[in-house]
C-alpha atoms as a PDB file:
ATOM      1  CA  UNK A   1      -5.133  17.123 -14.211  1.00  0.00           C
ATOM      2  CA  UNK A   2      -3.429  14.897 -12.030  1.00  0.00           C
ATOM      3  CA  UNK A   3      -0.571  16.815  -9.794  1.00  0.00           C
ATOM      4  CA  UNK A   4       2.398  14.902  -8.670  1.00  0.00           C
ATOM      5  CA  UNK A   5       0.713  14.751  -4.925  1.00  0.00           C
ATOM      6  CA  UNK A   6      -2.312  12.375  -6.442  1.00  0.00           C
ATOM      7  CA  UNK A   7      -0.227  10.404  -8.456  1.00  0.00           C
ATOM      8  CA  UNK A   8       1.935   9.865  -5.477  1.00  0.00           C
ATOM      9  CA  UNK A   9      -0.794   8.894  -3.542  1.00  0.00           C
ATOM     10  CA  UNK A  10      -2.671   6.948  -6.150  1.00  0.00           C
ATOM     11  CA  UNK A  11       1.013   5.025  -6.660  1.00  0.00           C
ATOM     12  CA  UNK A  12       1.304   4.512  -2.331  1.00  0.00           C
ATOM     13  CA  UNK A  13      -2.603   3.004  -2.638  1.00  0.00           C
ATOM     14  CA  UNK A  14      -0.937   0.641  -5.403  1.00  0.00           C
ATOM     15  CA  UNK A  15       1.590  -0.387  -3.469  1.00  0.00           C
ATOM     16  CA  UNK A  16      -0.289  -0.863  -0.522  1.00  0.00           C
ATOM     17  CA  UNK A  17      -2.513  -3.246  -2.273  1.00  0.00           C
ATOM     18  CA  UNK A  18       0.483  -5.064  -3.639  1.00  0.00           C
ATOM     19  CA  UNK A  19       2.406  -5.743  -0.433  1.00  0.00           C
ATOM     20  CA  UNK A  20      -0.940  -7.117   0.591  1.00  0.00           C
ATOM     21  CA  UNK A  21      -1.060  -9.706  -1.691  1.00  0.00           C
ATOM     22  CA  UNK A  22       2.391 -10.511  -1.712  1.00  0.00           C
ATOM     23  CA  UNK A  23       2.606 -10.763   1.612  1.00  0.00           C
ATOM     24  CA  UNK A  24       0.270 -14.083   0.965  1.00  0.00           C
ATOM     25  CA  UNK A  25       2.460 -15.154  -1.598  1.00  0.00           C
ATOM     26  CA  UNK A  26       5.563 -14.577   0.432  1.00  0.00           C
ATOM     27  CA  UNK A  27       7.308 -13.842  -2.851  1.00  0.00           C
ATOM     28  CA  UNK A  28      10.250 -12.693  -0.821  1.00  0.00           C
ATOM     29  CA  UNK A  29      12.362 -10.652  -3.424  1.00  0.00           C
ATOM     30  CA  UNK A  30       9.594  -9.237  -4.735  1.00  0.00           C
ATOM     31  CA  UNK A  31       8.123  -8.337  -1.170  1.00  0.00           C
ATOM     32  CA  UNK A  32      11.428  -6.925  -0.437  1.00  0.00           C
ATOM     33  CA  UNK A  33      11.634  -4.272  -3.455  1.00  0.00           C
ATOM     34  CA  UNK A  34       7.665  -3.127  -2.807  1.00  0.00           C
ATOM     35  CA  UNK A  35       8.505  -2.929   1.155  1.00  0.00           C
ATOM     36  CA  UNK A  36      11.787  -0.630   0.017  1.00  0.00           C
ATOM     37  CA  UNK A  37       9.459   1.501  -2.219  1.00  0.00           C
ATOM     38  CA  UNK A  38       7.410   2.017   0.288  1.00  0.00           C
ATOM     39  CA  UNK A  39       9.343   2.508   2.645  1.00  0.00           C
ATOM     40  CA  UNK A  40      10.808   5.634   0.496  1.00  0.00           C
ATOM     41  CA  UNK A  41       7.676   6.975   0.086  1.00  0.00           C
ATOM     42  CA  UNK A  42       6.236   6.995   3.268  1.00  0.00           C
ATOM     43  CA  UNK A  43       9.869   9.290   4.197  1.00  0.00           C
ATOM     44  CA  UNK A  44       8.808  11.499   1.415  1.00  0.00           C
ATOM     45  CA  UNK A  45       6.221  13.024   2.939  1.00  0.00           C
ATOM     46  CA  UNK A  46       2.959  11.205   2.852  1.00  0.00           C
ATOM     47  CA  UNK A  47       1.389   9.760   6.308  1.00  0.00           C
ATOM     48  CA  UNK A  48      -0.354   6.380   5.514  1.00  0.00           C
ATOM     49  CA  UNK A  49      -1.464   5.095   8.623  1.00  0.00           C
ATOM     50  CA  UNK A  50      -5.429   6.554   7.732  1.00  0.00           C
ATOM     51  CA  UNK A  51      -5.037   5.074   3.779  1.00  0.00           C
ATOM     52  CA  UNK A  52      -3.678   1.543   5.231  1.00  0.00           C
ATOM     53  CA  UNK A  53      -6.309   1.154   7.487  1.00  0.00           C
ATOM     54  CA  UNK A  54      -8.900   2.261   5.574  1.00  0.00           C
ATOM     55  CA  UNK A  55      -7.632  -0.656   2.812  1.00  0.00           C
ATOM     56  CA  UNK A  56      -7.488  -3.612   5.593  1.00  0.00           C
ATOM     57  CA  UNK A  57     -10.716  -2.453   6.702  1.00  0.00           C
ATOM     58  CA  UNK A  58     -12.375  -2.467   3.576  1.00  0.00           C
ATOM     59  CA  UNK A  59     -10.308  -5.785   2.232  1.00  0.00           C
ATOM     60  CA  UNK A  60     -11.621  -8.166   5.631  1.00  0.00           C
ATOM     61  CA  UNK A  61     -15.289  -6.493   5.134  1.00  0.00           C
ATOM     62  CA  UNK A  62     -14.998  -8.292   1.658  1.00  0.00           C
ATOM     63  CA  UNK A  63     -13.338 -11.205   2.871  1.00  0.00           C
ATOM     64  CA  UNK A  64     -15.700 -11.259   5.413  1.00  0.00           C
ATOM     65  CA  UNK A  65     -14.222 -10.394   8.611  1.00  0.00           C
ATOM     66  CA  UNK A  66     -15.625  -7.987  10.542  1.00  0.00           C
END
């Protein structure tokens, strides 16, 4: 059963990932409305710095860069 913690953090791991890719795509408005969600979520109570770094990490080890 999925409490509203996981899905919060499952949703913050989505958003993550697509603020990543955007941010290569410099789609600007839609950059813009992902940065403002997470920007509200990271106020409501979640630390990310561990979960962001762990997803950089992991995305240049499969890009290559170590």
């Amino acid at each position: 059963m999925n409490s509203p913690l996981n899905t919060l953090k499952m949703l913050t791991a989505e958003v993550l990932i697509a603020d990543c890719y955007f941010n290569l795509v410099r789609s600007r408005t839609v950059a813009f409305m992902l940065r403002r969600l997470f920007q509200d979520l990271k106020k409501n109570c979640i630390d990310l710095t561990k979960l962001a770094f762990d997803f950089v990490e992991s995305r240049n080890i499969m890009s290559g860069i170590s």
